[in-house]
N, C-alpha and C. Protein backbone atom coordinates (compact mmCIF):
# COMPACT_ATOMS: atom_id res chain seq x y z
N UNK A 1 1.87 -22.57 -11.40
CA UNK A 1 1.41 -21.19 -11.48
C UNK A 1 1.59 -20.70 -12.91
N UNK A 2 0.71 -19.74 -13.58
CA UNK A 2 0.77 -19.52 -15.00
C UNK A 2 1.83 -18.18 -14.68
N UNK A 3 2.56 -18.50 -15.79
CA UNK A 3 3.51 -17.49 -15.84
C UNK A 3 3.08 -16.13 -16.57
N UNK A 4 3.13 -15.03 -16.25
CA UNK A 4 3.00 -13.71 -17.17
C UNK A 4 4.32 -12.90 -17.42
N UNK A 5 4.70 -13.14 -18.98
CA UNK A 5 5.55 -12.22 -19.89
C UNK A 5 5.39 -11.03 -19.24
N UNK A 6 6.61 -10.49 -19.54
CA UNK A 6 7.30 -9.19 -19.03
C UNK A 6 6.81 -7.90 -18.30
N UNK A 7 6.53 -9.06 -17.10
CA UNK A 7 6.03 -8.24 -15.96
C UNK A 7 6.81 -7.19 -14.74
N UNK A 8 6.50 -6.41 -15.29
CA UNK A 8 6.80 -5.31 -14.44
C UNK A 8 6.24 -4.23 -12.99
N UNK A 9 6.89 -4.24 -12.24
CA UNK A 9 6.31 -3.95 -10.86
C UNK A 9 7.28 -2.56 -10.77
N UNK A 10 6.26 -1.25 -10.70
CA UNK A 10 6.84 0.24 -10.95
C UNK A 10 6.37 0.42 -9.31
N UNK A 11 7.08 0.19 -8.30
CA UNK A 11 7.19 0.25 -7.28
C UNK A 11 8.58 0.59 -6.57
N UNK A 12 8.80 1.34 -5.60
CA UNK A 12 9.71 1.44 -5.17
C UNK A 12 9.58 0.74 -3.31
N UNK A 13 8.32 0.29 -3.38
CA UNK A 13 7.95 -0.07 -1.83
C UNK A 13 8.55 -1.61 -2.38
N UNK A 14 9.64 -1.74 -1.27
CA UNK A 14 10.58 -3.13 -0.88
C UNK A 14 9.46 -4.42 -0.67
N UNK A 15 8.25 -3.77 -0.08
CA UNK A 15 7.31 -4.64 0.59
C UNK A 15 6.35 -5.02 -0.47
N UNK A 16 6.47 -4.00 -1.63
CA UNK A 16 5.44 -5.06 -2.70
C UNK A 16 6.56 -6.16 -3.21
N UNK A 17 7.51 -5.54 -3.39
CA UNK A 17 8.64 -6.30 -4.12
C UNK A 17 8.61 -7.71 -3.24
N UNK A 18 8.64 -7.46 -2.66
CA UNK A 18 9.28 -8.91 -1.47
C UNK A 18 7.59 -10.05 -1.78
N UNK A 19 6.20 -9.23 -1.60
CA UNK A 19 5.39 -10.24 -1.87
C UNK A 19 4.90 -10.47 -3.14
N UNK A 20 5.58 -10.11 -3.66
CA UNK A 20 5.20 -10.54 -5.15
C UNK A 20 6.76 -11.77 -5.87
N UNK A 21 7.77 -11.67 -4.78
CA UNK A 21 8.81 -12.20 -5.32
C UNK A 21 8.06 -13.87 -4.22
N UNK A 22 7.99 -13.80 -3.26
CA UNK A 22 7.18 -14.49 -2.18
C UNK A 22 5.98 -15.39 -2.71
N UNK A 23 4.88 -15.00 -3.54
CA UNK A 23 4.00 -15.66 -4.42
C UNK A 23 4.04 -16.20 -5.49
N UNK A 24 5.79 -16.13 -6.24
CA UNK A 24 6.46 -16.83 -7.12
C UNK A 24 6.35 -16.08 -8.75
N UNK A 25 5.97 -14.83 -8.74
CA UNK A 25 6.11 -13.83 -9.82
C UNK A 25 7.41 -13.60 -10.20
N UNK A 26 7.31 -13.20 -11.52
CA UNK A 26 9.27 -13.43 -12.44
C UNK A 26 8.66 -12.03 -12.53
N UNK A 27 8.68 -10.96 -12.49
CA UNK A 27 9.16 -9.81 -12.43
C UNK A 27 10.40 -8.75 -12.47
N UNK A 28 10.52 -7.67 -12.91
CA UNK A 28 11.51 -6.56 -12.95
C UNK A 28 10.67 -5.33 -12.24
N UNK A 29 11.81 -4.60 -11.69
CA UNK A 29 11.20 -3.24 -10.90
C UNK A 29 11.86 -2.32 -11.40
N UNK A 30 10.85 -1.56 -12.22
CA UNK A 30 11.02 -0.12 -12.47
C UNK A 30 10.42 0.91 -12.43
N UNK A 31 11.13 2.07 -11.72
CA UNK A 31 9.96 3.21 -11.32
C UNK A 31 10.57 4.59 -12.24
N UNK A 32 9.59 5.49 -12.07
CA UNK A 32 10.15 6.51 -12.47
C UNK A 32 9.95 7.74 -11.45
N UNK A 33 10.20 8.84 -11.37
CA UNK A 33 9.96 9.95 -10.56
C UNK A 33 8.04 10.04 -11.16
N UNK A 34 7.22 10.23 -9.71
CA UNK A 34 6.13 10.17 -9.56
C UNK A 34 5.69 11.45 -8.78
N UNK A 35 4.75 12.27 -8.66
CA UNK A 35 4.33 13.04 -7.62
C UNK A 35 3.05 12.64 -7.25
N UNK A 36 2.65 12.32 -6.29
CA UNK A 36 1.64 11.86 -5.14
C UNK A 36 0.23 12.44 -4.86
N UNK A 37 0.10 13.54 -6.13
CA UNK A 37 -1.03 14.44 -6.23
C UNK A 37 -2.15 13.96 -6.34
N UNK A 38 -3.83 14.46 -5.74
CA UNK A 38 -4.88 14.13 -6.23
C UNK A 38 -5.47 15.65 -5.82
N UNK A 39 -7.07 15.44 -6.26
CA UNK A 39 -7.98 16.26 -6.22
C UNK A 39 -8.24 16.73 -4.61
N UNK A 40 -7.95 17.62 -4.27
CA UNK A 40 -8.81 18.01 -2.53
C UNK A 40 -9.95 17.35 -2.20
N UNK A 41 -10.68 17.47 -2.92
CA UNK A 41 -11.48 17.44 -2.57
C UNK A 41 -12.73 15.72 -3.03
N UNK A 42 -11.49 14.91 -3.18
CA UNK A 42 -11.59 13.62 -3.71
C UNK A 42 -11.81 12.76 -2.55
N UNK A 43 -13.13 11.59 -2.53
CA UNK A 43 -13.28 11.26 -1.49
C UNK A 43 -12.34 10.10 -0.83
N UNK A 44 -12.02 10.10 0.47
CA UNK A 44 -10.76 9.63 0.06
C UNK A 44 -10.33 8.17 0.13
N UNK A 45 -11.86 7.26 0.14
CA UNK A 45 -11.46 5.95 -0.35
C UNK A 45 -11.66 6.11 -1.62
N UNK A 46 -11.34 6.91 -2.74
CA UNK A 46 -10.84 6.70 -3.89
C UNK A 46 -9.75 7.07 -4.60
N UNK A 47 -9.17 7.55 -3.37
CA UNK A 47 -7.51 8.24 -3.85
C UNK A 47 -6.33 7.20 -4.11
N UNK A 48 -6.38 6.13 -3.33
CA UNK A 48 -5.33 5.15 -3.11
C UNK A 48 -5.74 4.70 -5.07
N UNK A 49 -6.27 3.95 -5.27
CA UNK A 49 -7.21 3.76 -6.51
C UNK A 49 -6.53 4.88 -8.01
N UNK A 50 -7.16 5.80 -7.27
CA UNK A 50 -6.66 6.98 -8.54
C UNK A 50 -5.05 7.29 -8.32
N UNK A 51 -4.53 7.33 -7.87
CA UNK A 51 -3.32 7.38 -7.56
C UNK A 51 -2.30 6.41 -8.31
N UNK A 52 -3.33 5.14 -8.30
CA UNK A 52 -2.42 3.66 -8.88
C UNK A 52 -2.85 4.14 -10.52
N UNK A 53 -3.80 4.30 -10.75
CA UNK A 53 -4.05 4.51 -11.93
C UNK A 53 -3.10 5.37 -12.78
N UNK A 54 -3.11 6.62 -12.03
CA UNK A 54 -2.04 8.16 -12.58
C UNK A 54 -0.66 7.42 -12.53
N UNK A 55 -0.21 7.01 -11.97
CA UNK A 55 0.94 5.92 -11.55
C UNK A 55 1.62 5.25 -12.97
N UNK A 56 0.36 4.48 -13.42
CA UNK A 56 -0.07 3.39 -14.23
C UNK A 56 0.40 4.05 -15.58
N UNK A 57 -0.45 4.98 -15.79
CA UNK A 57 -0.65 6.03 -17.21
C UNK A 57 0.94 6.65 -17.07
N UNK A 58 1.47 7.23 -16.36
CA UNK A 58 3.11 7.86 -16.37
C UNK A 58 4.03 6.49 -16.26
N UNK A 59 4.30 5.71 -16.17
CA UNK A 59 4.73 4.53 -16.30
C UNK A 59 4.41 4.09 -17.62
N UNK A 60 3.48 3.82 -17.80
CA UNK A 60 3.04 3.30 -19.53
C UNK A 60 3.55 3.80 -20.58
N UNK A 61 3.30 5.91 -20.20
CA UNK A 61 4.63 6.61 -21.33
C UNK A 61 5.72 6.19 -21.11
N UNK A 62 6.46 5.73 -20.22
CA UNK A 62 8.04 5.76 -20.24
C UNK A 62 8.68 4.69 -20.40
N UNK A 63 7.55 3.77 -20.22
CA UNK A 63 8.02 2.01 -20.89
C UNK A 63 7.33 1.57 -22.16
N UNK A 64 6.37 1.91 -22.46
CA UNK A 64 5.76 1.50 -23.50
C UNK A 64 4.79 0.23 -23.35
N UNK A 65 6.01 -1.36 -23.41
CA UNK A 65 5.30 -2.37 -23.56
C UNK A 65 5.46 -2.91 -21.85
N UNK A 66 5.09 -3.96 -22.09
CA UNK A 66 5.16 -4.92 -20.70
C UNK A 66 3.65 -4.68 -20.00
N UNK A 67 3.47 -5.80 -19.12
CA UNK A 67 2.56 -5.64 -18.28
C UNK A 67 2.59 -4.94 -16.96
N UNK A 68 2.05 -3.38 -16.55
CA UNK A 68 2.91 -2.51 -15.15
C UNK A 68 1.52 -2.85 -14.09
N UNK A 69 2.15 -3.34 -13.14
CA UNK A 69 1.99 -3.10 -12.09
C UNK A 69 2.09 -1.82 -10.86
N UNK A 70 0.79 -1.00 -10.84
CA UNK A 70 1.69 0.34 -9.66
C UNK A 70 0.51 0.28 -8.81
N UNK A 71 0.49 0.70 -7.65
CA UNK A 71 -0.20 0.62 -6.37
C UNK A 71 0.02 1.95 -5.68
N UNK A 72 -0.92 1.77 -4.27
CA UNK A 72 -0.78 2.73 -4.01
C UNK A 72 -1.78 2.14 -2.74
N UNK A 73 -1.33 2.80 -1.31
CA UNK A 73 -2.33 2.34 -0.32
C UNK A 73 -1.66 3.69 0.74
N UNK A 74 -3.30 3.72 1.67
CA UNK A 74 -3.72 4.80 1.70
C UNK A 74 -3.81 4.65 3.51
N UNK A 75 -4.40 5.00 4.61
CA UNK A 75 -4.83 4.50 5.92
C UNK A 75 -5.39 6.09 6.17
N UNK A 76 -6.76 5.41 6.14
CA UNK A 76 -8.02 6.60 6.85
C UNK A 76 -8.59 6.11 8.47
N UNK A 77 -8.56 7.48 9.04
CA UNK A 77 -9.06 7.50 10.02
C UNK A 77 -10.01 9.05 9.65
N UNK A 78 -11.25 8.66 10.45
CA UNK A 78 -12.01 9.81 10.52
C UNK A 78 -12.32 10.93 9.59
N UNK A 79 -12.43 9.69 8.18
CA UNK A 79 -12.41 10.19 7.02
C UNK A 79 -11.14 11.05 6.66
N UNK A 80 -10.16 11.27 6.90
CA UNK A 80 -8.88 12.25 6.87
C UNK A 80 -7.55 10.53 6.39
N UNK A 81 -6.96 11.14 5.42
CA UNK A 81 -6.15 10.51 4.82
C UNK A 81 -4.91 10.80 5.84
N UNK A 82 -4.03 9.54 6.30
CA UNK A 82 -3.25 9.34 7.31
C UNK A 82 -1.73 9.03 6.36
N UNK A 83 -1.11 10.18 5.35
CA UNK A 83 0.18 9.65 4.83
C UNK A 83 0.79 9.14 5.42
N UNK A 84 2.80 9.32 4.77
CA UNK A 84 3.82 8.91 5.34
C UNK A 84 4.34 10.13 6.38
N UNK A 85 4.35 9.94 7.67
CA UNK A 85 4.77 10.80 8.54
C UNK A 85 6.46 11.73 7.96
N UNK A 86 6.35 13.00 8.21
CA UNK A 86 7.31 13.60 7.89
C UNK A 86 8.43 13.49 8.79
N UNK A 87 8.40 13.44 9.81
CA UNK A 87 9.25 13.34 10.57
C UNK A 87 8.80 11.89 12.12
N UNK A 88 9.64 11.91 13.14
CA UNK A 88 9.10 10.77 14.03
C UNK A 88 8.80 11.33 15.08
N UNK A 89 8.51 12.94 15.03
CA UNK A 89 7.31 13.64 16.17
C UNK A 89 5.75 12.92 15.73
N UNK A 90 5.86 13.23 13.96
CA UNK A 90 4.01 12.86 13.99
C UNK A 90 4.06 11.62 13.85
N UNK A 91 4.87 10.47 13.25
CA UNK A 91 4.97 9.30 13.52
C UNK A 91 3.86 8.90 15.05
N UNK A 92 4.71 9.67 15.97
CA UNK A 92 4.47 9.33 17.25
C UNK A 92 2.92 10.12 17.49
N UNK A 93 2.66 10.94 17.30
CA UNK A 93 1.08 11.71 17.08
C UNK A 93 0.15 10.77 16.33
N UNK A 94 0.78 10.06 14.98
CA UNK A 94 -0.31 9.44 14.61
C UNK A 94 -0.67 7.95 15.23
N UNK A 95 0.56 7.62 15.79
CA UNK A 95 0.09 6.40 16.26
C UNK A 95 -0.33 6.35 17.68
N UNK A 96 -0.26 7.81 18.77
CA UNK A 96 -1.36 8.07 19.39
C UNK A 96 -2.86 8.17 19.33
N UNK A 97 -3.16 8.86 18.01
CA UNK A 97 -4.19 8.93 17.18
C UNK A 97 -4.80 7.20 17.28
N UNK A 98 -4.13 6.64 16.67
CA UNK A 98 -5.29 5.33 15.79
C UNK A 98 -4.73 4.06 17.39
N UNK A 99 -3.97 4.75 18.17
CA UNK A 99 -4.16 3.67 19.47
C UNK A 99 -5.69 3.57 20.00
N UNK A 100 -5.73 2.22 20.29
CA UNK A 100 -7.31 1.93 21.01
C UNK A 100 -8.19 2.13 19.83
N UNK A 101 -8.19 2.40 18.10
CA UNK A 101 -9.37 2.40 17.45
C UNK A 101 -9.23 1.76 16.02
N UNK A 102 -10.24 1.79 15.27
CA UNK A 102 -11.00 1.46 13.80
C UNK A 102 -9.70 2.49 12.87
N UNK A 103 -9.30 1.74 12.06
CA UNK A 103 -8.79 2.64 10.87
C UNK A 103 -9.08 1.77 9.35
N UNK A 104 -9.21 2.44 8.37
CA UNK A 104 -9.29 1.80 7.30
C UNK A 104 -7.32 1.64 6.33
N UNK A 105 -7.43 0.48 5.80
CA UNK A 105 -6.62 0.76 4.82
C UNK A 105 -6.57 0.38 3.50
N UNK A 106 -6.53 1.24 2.44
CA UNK A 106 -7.00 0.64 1.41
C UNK A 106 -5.85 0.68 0.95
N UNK A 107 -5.66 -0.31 -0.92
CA UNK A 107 -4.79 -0.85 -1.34
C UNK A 107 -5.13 -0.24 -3.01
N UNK A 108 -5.24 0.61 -3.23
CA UNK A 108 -5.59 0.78 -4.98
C UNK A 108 -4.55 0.24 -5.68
N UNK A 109 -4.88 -0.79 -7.03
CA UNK A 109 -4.07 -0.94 -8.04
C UNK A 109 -4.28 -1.07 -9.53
N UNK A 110 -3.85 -0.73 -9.87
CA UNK A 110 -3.83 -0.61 -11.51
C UNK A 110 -2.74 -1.38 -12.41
N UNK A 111 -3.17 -2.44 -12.81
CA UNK A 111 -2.41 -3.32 -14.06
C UNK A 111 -2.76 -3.05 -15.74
N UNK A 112 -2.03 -3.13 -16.51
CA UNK A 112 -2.01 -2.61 -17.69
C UNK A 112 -1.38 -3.32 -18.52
N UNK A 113 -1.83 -3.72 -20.07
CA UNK A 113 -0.19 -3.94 -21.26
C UNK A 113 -0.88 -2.49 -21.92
N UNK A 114 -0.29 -3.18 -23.65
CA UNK A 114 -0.60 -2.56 -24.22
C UNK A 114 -2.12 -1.96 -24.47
N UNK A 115 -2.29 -3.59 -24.49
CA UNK A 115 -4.13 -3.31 -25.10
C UNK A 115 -5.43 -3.07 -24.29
N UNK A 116 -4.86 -2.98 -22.69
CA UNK A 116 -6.30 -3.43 -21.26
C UNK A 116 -5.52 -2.62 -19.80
N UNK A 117 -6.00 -1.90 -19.43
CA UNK A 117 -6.28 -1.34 -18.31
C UNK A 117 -7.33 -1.87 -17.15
N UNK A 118 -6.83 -2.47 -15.90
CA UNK A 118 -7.75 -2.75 -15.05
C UNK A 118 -6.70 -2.25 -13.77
N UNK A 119 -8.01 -1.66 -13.16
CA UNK A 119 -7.45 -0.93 -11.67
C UNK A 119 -8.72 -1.81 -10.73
N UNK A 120 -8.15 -1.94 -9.18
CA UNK A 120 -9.24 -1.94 -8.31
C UNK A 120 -8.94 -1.55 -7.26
N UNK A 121 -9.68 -1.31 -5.80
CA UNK A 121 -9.08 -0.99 -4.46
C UNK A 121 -9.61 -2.41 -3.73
N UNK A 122 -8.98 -1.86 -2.58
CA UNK A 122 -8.97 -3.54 -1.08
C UNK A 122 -9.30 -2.50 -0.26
N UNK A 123 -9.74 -2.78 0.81
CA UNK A 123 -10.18 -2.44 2.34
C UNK A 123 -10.00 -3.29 3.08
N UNK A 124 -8.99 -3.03 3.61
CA UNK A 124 -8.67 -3.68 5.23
C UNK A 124 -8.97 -2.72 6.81
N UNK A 125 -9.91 -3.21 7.45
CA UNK A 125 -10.28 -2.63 8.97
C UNK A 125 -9.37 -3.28 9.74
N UNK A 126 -8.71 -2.46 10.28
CA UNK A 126 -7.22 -2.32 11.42
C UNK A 126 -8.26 -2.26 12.75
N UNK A 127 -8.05 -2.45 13.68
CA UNK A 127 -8.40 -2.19 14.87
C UNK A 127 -6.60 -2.02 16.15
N UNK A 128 -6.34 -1.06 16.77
CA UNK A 128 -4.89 -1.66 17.22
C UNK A 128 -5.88 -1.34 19.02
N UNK A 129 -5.04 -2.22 19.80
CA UNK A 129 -5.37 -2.34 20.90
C UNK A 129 -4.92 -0.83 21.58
N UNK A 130 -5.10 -0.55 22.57
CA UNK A 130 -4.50 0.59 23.40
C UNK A 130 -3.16 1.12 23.47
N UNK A 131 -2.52 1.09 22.92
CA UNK A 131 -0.77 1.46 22.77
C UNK A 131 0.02 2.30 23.74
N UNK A 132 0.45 1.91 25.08
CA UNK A 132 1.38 2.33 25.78
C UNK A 132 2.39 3.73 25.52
N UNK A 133 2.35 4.79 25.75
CA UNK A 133 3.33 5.57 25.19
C UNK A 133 4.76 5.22 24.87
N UNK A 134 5.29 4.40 25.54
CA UNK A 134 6.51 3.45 26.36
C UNK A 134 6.13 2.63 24.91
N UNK A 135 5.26 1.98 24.09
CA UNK A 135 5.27 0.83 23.22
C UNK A 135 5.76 1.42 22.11
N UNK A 136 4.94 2.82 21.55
CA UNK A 136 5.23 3.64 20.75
C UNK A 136 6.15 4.32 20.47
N UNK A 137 6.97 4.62 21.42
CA UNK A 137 8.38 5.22 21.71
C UNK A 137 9.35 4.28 21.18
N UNK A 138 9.30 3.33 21.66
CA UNK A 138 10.04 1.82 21.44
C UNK A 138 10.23 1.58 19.86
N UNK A 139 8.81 1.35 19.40
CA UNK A 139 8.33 1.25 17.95
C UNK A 139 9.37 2.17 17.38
N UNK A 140 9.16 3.33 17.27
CA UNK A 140 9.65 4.40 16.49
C UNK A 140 11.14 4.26 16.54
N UNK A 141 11.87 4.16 17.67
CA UNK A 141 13.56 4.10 17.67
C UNK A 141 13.80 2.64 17.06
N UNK A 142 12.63 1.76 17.24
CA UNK A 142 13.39 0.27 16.90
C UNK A 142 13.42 0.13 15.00
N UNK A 143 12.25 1.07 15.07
CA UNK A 143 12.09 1.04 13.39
C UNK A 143 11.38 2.33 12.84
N UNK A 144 12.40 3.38 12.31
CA UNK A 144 11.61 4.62 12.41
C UNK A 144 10.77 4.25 10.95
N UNK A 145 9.31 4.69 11.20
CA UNK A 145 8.23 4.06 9.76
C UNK A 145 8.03 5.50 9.44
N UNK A 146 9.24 5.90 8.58
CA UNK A 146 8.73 7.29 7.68
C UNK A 146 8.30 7.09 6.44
N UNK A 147 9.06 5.92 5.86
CA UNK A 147 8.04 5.35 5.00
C UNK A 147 6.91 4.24 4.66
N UNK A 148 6.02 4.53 5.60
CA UNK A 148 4.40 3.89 5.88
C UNK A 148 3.46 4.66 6.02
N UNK A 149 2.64 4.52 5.37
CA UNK A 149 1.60 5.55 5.40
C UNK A 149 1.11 4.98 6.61
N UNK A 150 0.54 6.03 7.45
CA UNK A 150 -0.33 5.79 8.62
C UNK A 150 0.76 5.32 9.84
N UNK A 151 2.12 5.65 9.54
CA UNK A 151 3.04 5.42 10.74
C UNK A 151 3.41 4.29 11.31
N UNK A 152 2.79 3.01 10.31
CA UNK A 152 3.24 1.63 10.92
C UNK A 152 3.55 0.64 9.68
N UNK A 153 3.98 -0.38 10.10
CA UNK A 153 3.98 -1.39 8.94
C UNK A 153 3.25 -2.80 9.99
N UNK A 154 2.26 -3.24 9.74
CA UNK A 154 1.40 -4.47 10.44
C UNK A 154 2.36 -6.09 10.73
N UNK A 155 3.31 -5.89 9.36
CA UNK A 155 4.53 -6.73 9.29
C UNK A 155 5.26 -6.42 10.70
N UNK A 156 5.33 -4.93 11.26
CA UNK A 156 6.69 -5.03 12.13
C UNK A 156 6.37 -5.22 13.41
N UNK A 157 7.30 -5.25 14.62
CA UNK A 157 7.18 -5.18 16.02
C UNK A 157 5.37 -4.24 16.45
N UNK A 158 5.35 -3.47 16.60
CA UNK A 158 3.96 -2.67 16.29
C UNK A 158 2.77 -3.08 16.19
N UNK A 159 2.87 -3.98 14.85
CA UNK A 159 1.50 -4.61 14.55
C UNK A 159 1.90 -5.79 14.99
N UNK A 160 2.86 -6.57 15.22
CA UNK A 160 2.99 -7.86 16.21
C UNK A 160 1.95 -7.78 17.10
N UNK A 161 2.35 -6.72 18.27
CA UNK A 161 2.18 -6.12 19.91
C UNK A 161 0.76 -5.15 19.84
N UNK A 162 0.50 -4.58 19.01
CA UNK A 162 -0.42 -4.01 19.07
C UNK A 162 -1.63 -4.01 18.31
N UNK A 163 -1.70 -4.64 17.26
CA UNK A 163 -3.11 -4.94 16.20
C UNK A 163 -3.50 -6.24 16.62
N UNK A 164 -5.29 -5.70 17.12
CA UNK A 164 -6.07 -6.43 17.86
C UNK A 164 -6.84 -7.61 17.18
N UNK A 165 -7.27 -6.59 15.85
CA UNK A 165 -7.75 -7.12 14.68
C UNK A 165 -7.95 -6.78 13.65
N UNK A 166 -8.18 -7.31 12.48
CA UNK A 166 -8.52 -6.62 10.92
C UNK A 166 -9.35 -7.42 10.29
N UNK A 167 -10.47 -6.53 9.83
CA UNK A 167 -10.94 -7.30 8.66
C UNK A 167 -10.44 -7.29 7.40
N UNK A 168 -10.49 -8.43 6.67
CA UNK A 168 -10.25 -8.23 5.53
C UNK A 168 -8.89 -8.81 5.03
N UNK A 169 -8.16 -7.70 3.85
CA UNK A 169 -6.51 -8.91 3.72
C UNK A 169 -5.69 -8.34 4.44
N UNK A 170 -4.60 -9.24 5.23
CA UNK A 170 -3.34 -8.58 5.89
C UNK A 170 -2.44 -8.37 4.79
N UNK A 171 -2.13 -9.02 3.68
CA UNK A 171 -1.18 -8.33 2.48
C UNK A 171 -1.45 -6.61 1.73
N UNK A 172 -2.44 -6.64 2.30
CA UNK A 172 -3.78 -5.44 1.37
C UNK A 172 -2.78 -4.53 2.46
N UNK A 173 -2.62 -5.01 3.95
CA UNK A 173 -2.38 -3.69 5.15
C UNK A 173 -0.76 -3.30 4.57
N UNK A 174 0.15 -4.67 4.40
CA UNK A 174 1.44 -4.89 4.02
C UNK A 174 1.93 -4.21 2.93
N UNK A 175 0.56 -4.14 2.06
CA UNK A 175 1.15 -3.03 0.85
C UNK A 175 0.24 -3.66 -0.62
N UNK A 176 0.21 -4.60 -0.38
CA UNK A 176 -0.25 -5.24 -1.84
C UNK A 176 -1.48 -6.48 -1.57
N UNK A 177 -2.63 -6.12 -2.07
CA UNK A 177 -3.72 -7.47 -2.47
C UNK A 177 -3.00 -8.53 -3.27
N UNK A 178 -2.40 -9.59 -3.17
CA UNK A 178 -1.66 -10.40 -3.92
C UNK A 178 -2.65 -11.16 -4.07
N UNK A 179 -3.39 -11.50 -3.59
CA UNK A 179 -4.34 -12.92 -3.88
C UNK A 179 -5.25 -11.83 -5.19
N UNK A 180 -5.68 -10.63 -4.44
CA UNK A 180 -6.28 -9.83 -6.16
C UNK A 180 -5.14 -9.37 -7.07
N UNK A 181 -4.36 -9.37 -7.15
CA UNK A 181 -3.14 -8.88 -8.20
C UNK A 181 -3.20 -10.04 -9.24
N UNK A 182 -3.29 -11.09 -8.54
CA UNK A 182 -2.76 -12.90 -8.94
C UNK A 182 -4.04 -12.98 -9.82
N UNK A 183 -5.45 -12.94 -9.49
CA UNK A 183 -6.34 -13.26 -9.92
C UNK A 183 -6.93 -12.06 -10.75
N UNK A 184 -6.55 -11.02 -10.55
CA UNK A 184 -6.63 -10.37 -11.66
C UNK A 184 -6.07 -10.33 -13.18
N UNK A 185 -4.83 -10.69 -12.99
CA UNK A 185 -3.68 -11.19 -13.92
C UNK A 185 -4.23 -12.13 -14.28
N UNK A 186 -4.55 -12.98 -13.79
CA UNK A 186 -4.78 -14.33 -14.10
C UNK A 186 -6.33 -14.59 -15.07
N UNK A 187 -6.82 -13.57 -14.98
CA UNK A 187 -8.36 -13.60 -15.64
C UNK A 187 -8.35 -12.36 -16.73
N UNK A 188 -7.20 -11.62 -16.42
CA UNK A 188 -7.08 -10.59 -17.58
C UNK A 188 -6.48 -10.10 -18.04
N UNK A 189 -5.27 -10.82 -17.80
CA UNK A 189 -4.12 -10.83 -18.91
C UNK A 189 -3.61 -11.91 -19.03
């Protein structure tokens, strides 16, 4: 595997960390305080995307050199952006919501050094089977997902038992396009 100099992953999600340590990347993780802001009225498979980017650019001031890695992934249903549940009432609301249907999840990322900026997004189609109230209940006490956007992680008990199908990448649902991270790196930096 070609190695890339002083690569940096400005993430605080455990789950990029883990597949990027997993695909054999020499990396360091450093983040800084971020706020999660976009435009209202931004459509919203392009928020995950712009998000990694804004990410990218406030990271870049505060390190300077190295190659940054920042991401950002998103889960739409019904055109309406599905965050990280605030508490494990809507946890449990949203994963009533996307039981029995189609959700999107996209993966925006943005890599950078000094001299080149490249961002892109992933789309992964979730489908989860019918979800038991009794499954969902379970889910939530066995692993409360306050931090997952869209109320699940596809990695855990949840998407074991309940995701029917997806198109597209399961790393993309997990948190990170690694096969595009790898080959992006790999062709442009």
């Amino acid at each position: 595997m070609k190695h890339f100099n002083n690569l940096i992953l400005a993430s605080k999600s455990p789950r990029r960390k883990q597949l990027l340590l997993d695909a054999g990347f020499k990396f360091e993780v450093k983040t800084i305080a971020f706020d999660e802001i976009f435009p209202e009225d931004m459509d919203p498979l392009k928020v995950a995307e712009y998000l990694a980017v804004e990410k990218n650019k406030a990271h870049r001031t505060a390190f300077g050199t190295g190659t940054i890695i920042t991401s950002d992934t998103v889960v739409i249903f019904n055109d309406r952006i599905l965050g990280k549940p605030k508490d494990l009432k809507e946890a449990q609301s949203v994963l009533r919501v996307l039981s029995g249907k189609i959700h999107q999840v996209i993966s925006g990322v943005c890599i950078s050094n000094e001299d080149k900026q490249v961002s892109f997004s992933n789309l992964t189609e979730v489908k989860f089977r019918d979800l038991a109230a009794d499954e969902i209940s379970h889910y939530i006490e066995l692993a409360p997902p306050l931090d997952k956007a869209g109320s699940y992680g596809i990695q855990d008990w949840i998407g074991l038992i309940g995701v029917e199908w997806i198109k597209g990448s399961y790393y993309n649902v997990v948190g990170l396009p690694v096969d595009e991270v790898y080959k992006t790196l790999k062709e442009e930096f």
